[in-house]
PDB file of N, CA and C in Angstrom:
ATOM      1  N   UNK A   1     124.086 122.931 -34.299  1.00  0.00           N
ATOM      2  CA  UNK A   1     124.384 122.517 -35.652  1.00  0.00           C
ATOM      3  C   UNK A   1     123.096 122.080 -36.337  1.00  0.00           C
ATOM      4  N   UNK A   2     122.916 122.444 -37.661  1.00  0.00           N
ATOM      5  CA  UNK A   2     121.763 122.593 -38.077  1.00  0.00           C
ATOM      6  C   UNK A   2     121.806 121.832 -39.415  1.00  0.00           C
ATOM      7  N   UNK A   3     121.713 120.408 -39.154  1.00  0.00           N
ATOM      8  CA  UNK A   3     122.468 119.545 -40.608  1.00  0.00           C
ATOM      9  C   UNK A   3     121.736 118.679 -41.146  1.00  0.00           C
ATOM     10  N   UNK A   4     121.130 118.823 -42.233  1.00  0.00           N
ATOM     11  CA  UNK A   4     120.486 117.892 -42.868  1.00  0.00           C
ATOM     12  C   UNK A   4     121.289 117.111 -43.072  1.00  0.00           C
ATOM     13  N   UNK A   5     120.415 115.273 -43.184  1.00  0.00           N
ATOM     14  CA  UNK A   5     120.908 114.432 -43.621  1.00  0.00           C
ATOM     15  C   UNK A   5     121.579 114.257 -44.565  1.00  0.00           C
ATOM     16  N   UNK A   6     121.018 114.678 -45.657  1.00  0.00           N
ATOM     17  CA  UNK A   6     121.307 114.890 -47.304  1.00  0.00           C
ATOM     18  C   UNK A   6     122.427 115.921 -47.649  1.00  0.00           C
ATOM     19  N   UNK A   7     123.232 116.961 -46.052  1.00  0.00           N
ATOM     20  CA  UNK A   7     124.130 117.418 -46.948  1.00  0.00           C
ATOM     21  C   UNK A   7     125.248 117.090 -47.013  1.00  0.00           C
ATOM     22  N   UNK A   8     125.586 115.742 -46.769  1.00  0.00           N
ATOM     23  CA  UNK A   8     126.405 115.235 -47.257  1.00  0.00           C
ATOM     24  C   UNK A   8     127.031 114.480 -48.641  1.00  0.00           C
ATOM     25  N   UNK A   9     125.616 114.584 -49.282  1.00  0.00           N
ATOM     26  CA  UNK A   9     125.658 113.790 -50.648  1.00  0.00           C
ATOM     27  C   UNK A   9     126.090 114.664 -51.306  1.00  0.00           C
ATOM     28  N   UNK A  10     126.740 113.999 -52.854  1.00  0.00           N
ATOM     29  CA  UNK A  10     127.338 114.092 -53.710  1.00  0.00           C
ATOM     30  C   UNK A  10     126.206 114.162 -54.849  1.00  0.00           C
ATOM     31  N   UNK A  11     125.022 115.223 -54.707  1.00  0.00           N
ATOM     32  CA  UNK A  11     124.075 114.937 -56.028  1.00  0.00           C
ATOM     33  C   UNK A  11     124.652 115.346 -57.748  1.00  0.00           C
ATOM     34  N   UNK A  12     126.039 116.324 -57.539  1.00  0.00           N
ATOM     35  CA  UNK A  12     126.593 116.369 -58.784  1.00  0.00           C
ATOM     36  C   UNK A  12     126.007 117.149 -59.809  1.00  0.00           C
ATOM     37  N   UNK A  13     125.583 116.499 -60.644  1.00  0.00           N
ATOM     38  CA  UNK A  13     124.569 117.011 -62.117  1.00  0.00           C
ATOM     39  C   UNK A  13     123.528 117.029 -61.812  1.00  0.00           C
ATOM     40  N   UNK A  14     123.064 116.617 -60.277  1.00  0.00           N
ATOM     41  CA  UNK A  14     121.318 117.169 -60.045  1.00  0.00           C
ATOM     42  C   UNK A  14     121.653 118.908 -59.015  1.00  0.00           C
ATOM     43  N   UNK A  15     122.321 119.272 -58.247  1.00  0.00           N
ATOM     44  CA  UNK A  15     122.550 120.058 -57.648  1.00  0.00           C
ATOM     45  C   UNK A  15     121.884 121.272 -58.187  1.00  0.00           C
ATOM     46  N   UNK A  16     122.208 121.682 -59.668  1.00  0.00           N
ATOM     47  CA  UNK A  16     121.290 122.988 -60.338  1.00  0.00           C
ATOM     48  C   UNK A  16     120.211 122.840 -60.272  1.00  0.00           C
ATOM     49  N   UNK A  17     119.589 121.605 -60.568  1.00  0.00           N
ATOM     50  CA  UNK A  17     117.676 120.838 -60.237  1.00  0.00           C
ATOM     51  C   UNK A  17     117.431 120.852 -59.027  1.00  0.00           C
ATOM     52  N   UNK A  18     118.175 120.856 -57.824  1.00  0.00           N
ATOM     53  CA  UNK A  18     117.564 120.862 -56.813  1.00  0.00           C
ATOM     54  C   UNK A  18     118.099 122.479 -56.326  1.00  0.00           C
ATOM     55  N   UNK A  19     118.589 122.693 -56.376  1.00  0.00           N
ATOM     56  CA  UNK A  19     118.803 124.817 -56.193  1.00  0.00           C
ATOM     57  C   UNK A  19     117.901 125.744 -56.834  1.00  0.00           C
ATOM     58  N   UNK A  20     116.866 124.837 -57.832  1.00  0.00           N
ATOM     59  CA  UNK A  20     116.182 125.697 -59.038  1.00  0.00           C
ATOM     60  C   UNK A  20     114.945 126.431 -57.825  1.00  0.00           C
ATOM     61  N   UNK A  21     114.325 126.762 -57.239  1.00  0.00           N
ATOM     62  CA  UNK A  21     113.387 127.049 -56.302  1.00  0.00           C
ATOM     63  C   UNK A  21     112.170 126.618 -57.078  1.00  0.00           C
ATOM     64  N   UNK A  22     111.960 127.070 -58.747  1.00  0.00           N
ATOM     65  CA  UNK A  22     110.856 126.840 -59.066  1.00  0.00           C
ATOM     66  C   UNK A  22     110.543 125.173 -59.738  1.00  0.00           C
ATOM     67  N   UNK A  23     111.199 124.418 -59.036  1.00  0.00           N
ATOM     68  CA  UNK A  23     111.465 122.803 -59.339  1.00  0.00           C
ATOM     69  C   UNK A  23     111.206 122.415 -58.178  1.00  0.00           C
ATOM     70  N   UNK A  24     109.849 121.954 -58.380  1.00  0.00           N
ATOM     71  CA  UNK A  24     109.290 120.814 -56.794  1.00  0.00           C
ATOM     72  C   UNK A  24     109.686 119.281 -56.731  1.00  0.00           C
ATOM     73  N   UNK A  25     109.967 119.175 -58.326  1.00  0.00           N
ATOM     74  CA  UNK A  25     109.830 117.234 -58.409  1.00  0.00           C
ATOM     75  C   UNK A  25     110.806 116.693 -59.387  1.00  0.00           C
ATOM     76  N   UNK A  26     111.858 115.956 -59.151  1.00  0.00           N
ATOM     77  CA  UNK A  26     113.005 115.639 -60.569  1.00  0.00           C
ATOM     78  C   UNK A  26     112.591 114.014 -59.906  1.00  0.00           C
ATOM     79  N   UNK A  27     112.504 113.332 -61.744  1.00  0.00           N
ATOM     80  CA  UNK A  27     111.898 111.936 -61.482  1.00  0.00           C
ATOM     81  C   UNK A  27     113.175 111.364 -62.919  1.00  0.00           C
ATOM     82  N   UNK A  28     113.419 109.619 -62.304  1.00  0.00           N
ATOM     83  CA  UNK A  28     114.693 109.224 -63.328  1.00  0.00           C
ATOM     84  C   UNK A  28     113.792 107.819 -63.675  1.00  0.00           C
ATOM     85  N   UNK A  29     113.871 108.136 -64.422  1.00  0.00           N
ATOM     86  CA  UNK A  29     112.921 106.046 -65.116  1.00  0.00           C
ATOM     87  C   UNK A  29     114.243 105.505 -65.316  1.00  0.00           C
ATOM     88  N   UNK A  30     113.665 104.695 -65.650  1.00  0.00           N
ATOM     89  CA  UNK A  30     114.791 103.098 -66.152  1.00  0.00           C
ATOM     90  C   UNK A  30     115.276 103.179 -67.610  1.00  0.00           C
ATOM     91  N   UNK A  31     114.492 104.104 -68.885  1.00  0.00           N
ATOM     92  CA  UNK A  31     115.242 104.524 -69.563  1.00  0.00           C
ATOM     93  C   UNK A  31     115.967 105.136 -69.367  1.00  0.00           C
ATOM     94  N   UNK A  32     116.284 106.080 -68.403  1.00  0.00           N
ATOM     95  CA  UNK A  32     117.577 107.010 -68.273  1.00  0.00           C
ATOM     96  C   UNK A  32     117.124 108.817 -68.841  1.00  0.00           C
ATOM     97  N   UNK A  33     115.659 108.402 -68.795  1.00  0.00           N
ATOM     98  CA  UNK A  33     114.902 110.185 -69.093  1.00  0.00           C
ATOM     99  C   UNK A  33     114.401 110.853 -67.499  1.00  0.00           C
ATOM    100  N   UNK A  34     114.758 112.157 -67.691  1.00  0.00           N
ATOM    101  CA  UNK A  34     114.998 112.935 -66.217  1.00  0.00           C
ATOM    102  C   UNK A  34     113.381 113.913 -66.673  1.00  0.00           C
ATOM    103  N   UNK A  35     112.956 113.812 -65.675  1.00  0.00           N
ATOM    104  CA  UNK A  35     111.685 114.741 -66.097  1.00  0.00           C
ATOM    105  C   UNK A  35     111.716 115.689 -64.298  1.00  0.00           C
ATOM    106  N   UNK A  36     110.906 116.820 -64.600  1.00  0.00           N
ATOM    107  CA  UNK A  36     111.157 117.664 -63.723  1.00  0.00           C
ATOM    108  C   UNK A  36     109.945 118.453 -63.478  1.00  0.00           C
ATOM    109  N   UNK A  37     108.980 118.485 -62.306  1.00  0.00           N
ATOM    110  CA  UNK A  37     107.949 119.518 -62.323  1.00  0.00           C
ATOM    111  C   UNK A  37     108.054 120.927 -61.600  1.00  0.00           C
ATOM    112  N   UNK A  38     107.944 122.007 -63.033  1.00  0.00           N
ATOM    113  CA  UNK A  38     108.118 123.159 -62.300  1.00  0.00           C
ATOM    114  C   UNK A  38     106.902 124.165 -62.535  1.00  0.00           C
ATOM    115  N   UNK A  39     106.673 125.027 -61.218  1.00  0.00           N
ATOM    116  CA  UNK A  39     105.705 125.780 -60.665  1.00  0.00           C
ATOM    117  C   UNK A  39     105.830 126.176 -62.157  1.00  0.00           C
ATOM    118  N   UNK A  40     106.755 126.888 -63.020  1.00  0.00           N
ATOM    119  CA  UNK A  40     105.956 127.614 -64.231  1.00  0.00           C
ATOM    120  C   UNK A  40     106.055 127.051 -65.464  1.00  0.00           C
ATOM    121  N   UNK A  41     106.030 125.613 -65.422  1.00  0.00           N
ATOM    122  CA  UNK A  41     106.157 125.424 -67.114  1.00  0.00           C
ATOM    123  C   UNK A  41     105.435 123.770 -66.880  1.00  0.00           C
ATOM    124  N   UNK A  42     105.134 123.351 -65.762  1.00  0.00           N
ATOM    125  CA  UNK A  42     104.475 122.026 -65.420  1.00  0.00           C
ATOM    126  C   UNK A  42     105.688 120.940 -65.329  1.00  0.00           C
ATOM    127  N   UNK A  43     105.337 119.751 -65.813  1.00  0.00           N
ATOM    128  CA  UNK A  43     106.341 118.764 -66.347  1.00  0.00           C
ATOM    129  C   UNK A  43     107.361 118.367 -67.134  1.00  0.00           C
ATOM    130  N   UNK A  44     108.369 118.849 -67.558  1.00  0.00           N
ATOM    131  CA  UNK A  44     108.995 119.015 -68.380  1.00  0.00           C
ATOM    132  C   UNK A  44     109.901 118.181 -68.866  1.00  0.00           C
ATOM    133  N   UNK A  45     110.774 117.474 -69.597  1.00  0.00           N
ATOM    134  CA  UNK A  45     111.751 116.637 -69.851  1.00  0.00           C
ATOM    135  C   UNK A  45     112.656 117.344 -69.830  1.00  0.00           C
ATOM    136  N   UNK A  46     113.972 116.866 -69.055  1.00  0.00           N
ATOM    137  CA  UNK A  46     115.316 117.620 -69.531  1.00  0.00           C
ATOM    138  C   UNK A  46     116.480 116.970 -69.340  1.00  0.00           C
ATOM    139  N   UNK A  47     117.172 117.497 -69.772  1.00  0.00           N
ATOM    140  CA  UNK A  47     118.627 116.770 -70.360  1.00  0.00           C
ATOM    141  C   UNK A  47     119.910 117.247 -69.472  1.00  0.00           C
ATOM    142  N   UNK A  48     120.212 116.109 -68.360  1.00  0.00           N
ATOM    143  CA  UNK A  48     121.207 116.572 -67.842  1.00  0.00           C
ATOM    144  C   UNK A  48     122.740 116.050 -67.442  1.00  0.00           C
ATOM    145  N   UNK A  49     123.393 116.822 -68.149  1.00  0.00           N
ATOM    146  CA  UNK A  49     124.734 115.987 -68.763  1.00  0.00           C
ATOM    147  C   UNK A  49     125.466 115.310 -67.499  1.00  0.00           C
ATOM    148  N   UNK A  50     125.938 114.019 -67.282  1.00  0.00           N
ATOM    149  CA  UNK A  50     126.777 113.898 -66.604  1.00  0.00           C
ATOM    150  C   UNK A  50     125.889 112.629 -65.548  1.00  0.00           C
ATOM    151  N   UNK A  51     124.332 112.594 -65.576  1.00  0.00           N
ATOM    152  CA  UNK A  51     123.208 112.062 -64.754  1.00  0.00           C
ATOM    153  C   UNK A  51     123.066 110.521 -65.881  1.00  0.00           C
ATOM    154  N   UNK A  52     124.350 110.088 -65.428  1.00  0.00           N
ATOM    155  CA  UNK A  52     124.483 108.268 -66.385  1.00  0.00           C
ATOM    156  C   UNK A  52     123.649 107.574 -65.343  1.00  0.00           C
ATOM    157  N   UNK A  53     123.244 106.768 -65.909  1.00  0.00           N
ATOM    158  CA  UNK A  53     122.613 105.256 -64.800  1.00  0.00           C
ATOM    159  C   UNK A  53     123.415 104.573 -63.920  1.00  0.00           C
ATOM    160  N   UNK A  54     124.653 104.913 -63.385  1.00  0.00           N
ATOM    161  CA  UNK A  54     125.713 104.547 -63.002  1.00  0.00           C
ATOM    162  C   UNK A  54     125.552 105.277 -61.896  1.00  0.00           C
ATOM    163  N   UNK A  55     125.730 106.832 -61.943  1.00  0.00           N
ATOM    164  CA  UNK A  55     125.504 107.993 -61.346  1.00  0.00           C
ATOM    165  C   UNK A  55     124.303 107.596 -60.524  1.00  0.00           C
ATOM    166  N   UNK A  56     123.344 107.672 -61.040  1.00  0.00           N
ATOM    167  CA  UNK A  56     121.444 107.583 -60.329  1.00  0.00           C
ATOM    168  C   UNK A  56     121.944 106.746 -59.130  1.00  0.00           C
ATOM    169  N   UNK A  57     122.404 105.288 -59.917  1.00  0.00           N
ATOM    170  CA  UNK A  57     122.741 104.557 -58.578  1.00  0.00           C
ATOM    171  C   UNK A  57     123.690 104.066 -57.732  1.00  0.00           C
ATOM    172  N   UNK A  58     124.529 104.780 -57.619  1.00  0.00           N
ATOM    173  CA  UNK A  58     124.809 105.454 -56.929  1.00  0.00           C
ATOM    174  C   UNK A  58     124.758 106.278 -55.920  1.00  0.00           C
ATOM    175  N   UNK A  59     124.243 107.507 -56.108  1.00  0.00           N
ATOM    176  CA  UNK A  59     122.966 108.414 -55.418  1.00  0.00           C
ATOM    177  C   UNK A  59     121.972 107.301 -54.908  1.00  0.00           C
ATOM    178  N   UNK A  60     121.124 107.220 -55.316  1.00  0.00           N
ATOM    179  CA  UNK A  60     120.034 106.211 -54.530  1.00  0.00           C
ATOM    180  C   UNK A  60     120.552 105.398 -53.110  1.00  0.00           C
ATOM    181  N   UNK A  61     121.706 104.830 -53.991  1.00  0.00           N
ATOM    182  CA  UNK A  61     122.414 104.028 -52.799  1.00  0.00           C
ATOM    183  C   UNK A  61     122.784 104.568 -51.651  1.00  0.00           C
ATOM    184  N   UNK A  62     123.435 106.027 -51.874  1.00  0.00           N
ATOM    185  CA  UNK A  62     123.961 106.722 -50.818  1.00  0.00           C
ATOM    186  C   UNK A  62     122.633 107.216 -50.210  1.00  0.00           C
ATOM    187  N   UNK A  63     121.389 107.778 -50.912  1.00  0.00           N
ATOM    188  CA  UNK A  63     120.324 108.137 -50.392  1.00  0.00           C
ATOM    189  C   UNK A  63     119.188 107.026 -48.945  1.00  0.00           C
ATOM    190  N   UNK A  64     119.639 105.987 -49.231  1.00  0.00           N
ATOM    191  CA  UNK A  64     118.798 104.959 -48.595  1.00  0.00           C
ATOM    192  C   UNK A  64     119.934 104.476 -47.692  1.00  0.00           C
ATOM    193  N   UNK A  65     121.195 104.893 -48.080  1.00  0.00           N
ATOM    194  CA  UNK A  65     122.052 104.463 -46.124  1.00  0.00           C
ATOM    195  C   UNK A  65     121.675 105.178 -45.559  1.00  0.00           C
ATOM    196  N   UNK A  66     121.878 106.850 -46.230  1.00  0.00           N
ATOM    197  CA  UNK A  66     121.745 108.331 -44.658  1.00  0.00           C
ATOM    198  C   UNK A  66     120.626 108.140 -44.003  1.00  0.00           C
ATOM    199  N   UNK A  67     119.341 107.114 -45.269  1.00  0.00           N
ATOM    200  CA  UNK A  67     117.690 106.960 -44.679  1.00  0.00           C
ATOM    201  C   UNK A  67     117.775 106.074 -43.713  1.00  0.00           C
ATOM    202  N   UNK A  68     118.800 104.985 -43.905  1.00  0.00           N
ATOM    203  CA  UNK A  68     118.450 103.461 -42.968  1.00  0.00           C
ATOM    204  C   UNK A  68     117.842 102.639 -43.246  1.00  0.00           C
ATOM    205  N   UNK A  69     117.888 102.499 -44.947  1.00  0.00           N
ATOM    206  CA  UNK A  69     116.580 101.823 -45.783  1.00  0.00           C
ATOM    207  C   UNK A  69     117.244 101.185 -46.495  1.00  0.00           C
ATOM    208  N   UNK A  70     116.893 100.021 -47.287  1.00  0.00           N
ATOM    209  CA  UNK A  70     117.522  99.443 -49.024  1.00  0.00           C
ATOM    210  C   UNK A  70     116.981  99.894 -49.689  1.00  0.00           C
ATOM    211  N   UNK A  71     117.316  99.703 -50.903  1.00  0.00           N
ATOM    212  CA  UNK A  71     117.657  99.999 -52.179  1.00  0.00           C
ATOM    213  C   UNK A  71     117.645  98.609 -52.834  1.00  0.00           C
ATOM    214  N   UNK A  72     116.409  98.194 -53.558  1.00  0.00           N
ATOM    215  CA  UNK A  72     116.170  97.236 -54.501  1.00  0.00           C
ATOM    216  C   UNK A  72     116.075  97.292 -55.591  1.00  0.00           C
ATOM    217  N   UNK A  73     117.654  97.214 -56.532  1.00  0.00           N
ATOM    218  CA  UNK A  73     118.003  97.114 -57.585  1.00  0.00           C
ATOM    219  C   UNK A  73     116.953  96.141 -58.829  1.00  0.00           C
ATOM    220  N   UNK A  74     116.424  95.404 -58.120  1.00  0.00           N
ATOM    221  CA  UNK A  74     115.920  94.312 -59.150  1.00  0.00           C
ATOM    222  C   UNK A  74     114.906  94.611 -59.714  1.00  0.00           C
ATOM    223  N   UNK A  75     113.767  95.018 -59.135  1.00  0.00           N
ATOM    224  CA  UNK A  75     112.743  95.809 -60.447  1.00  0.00           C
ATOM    225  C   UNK A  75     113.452  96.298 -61.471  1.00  0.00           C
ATOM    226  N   UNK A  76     114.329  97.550 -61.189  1.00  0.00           N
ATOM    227  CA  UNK A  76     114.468  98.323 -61.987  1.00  0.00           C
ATOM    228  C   UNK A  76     115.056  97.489 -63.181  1.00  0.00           C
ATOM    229  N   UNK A  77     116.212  96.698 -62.670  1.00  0.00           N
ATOM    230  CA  UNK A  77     117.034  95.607 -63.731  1.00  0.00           C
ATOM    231  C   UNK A  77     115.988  94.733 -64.268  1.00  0.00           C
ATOM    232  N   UNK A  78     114.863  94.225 -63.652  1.00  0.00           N
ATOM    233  CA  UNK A  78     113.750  93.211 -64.267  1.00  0.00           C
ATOM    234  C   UNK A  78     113.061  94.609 -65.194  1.00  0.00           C
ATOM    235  N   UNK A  79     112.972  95.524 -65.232  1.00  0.00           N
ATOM    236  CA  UNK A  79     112.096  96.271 -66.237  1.00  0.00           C
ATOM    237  C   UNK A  79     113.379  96.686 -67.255  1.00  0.00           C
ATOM    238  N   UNK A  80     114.307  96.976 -67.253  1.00  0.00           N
ATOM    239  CA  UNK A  80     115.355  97.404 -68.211  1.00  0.00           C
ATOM    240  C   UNK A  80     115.571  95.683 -69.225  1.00  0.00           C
ATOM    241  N   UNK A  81     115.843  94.468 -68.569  1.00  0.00           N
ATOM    242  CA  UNK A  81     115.813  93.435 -69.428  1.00  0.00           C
ATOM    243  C   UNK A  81     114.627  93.020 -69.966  1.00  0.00           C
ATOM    244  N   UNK A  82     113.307  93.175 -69.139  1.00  0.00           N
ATOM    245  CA  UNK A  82     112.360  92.614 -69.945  1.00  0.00           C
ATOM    246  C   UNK A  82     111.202  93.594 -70.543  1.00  0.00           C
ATOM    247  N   UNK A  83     111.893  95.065 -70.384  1.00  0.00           N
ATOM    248  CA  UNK A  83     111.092  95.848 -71.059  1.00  0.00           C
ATOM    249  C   UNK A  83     110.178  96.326 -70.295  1.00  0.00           C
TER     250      UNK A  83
END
């Protein structure tokens, strides 16, 4: 059996971003903007419906049990309240 960790997750509205082949890098800030680096167009911003801040963490969360790691909510919440 030949099973990545990760295929058990639920990535949802990232699944087309990560199937894209020519997409090495999808990055989520604390505004809630999705940026994406691809082999032919560089860095790009894009818009992907359904990828709420709710969603992200979520994912993250599930991403750092399959790892065996935490997930420290509080930066991100200390940069969203104080800018």
């Amino acid at each position: 059996m030949n099973e990545n960790i990760f295929d058990k997750l639920d990535f949802g509205p990232f699944r087309p971003l990560l199937d894209n082949d020519d997409i090495t890098d999808i990055s989520y800030d604390n505004g809630g903007q999705i940026w994406v680096c691809s082999l032919t167009q560089g860095a790009i911003r894009v818009e992907v419906e359904g990828a709420t801040p709710d969603f992200v963490e979520k994912l993250a969360f599930q991403c750092s049990n399959v790892m065996g790691t935490t997930f420290n909510i509080v930066p991100a919440l200390a940069n969203m309240l104080l800018g």
